[in-house]
C-alpha atoms as a PDB file:
ATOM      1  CA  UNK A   1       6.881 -13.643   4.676  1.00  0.00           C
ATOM      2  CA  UNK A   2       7.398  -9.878   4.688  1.00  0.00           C
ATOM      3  CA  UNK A   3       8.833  -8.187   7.308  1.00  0.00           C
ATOM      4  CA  UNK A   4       8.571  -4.331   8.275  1.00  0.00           C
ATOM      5  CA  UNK A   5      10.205  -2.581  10.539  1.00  0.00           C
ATOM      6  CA  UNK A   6       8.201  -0.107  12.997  1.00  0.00           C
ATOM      7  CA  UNK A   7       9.774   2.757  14.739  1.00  0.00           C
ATOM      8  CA  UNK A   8       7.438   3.716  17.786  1.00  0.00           C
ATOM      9  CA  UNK A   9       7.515   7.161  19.889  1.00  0.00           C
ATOM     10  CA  UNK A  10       6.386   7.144  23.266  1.00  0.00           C
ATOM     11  CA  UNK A  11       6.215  10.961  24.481  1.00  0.00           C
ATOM     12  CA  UNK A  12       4.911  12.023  28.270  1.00  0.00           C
ATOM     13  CA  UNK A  13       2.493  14.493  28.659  1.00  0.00           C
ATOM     14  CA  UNK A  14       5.140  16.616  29.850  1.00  0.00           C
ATOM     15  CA  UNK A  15       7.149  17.524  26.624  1.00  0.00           C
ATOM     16  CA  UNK A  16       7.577  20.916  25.959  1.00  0.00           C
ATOM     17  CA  UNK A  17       7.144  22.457  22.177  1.00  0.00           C
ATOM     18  CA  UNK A  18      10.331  23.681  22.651  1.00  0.00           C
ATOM     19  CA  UNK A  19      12.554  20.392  22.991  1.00  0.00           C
ATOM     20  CA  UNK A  20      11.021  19.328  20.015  1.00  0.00           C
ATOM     21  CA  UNK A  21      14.197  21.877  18.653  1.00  0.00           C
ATOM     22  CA  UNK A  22      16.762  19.406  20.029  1.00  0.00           C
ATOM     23  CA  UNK A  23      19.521  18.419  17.462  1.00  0.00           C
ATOM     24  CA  UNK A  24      18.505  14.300  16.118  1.00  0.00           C
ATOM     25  CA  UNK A  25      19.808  11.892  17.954  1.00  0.00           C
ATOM     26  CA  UNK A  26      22.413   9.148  16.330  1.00  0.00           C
ATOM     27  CA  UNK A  27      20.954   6.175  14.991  1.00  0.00           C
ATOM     28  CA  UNK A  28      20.890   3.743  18.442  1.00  0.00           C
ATOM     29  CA  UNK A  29      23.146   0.274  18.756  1.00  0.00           C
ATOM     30  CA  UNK A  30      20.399  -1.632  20.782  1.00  0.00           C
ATOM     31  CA  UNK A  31      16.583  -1.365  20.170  1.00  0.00           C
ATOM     32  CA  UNK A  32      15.791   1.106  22.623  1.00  0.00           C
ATOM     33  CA  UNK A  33      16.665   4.578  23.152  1.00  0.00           C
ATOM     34  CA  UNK A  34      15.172   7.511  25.669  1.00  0.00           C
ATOM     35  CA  UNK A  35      15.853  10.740  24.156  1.00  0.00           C
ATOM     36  CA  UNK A  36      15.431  14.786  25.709  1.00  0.00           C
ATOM     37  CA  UNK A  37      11.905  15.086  27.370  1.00  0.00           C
ATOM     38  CA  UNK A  38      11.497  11.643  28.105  1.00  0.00           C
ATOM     39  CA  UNK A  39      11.018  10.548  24.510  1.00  0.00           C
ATOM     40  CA  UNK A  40      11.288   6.794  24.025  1.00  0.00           C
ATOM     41  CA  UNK A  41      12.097   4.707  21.100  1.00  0.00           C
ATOM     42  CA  UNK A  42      11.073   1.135  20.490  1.00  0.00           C
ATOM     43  CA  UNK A  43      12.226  -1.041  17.272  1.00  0.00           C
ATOM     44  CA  UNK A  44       9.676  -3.703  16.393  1.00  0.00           C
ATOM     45  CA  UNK A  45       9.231  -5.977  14.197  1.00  0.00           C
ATOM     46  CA  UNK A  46       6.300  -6.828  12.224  1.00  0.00           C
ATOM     47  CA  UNK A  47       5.101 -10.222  10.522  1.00  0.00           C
ATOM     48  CA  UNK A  48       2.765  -8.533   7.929  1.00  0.00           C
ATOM     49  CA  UNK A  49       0.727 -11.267   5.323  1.00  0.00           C
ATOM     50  CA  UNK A  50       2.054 -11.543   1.571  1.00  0.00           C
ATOM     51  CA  UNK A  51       1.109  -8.273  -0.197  1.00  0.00           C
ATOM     52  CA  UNK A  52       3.635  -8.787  -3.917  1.00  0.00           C
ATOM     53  CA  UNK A  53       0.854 -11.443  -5.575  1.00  0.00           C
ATOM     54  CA  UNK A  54       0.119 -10.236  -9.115  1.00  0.00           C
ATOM     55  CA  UNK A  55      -2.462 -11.191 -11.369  1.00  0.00           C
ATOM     56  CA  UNK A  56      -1.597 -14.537 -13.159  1.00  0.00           C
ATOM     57  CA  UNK A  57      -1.133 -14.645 -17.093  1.00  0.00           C
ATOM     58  CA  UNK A  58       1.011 -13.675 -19.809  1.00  0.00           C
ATOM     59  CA  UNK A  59      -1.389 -11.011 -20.788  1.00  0.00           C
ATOM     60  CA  UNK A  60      -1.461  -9.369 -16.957  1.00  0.00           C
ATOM     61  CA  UNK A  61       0.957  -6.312 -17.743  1.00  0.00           C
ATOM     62  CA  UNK A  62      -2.182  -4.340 -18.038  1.00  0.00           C
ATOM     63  CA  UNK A  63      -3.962  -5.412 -14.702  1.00  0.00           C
ATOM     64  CA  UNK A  64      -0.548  -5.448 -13.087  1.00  0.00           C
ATOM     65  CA  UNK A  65       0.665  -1.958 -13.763  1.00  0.00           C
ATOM     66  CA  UNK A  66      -2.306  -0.073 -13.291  1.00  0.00           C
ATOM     67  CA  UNK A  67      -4.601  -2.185 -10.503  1.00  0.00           C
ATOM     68  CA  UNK A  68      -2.291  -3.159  -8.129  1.00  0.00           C
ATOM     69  CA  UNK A  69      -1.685   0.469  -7.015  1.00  0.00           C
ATOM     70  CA  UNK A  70      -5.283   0.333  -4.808  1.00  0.00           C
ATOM     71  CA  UNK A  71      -6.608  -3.407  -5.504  1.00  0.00           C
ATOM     72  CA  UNK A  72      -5.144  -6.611  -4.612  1.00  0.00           C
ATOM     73  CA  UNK A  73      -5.011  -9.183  -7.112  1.00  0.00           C
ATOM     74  CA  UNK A  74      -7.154 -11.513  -4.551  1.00  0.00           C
ATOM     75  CA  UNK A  75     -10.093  -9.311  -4.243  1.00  0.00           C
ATOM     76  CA  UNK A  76      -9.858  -8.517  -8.112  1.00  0.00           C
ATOM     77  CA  UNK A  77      -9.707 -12.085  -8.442  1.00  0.00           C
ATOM     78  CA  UNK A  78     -12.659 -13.022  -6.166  1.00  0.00           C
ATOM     79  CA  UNK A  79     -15.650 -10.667  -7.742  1.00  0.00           C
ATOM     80  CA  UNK A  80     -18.231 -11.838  -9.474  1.00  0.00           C
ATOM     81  CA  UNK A  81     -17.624 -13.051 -12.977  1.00  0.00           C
ATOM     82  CA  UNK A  82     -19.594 -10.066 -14.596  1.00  0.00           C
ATOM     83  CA  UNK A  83     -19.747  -9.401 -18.595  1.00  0.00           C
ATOM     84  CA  UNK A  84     -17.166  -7.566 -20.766  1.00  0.00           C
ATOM     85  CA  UNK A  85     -19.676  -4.455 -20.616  1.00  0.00           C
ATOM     86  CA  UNK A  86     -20.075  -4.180 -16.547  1.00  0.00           C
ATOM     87  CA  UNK A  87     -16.284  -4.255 -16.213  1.00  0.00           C
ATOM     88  CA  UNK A  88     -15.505  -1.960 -18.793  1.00  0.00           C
ATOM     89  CA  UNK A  89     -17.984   0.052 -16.764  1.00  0.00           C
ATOM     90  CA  UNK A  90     -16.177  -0.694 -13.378  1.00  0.00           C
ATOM     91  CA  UNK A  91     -12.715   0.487 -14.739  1.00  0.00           C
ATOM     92  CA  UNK A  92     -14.375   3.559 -16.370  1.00  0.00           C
ATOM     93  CA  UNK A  93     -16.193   4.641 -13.035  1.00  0.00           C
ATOM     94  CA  UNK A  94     -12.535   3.677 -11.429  1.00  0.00           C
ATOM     95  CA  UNK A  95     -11.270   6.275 -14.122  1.00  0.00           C
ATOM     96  CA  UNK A  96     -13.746   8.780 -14.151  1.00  0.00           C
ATOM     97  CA  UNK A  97     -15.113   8.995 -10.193  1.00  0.00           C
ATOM     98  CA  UNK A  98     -11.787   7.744  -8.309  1.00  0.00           C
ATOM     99  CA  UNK A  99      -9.347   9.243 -10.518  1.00  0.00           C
ATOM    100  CA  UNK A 100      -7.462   6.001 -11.031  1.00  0.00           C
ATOM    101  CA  UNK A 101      -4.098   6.854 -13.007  1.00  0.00           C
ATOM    102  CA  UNK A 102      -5.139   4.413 -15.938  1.00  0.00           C
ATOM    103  CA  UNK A 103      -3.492   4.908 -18.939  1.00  0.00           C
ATOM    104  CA  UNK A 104      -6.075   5.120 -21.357  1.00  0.00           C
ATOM    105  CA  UNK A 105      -4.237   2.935 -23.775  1.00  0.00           C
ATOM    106  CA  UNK A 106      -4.687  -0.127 -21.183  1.00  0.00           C
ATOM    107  CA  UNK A 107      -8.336   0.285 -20.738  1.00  0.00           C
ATOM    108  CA  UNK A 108      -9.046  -2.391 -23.456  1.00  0.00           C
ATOM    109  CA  UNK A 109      -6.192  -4.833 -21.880  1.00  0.00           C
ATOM    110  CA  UNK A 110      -7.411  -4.526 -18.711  1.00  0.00           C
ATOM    111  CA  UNK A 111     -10.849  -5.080 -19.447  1.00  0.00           C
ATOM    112  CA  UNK A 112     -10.484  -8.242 -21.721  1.00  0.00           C
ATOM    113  CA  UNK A 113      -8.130  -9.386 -18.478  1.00  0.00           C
ATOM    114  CA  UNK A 114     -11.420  -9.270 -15.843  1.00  0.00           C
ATOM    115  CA  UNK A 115     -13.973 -10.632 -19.072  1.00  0.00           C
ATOM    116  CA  UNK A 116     -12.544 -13.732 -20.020  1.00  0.00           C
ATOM    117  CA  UNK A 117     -11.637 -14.919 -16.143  1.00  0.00           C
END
């Protein structure tokens, strides 16, 4: 399970713009800290769900390197299984309306990835 750590700031109402000029504060020993203007500082921890799942096969380098950056695998994954042609249309729109970084050399690789699933 992944694990993140949050740092939360509580401020009052109160604070003035012009404590916001107060030199940092050291990194605190216990998991709570009040700083100048009534500024307090929370650790917490946070379960979040499994986000590293990749797209399974040998020939995923393709899918992996470029998709992953806005798509998880698992909604990839659970589309419809649509025809070489829509798909190479769906990574083209991705390309040409969302601006996906896609190298253009793994256009083909990508698309015979979502065909044959």
């Amino acid at each position: 399970m992944t694990r993140a750590w949050i740092l939360l700031a509580i401020a009052t109402a109160s604070l003035a713009p012009a404590s916001l000029a107060t030199p940092a504060l050291a990194a605190p020993k216990s998991s709570t800290v009040t700083g100048p203007g009534g500024i307090t500082l929370r650790s917490v921890t946070v379960d979040l769900p499994q986000s590293d799942r990749e797209f399974p096969g040998a020939d995923a380098a393709a899918i992996n390197n470029n998709c992953l950056t806005c798509h998880s695998a698992g909604m990839v994954l659970r589309q419809p299984p649509f025809p070489r042609e829509k798909w190479a249309e769906i990574v083209n729109k991705m390309i040409q309306t969302y601006k996906a970084p896609i190298d253009a050399g793994d256009v083909p690789a990508i698309v015979d990835y979502l065909a044959k699933r």
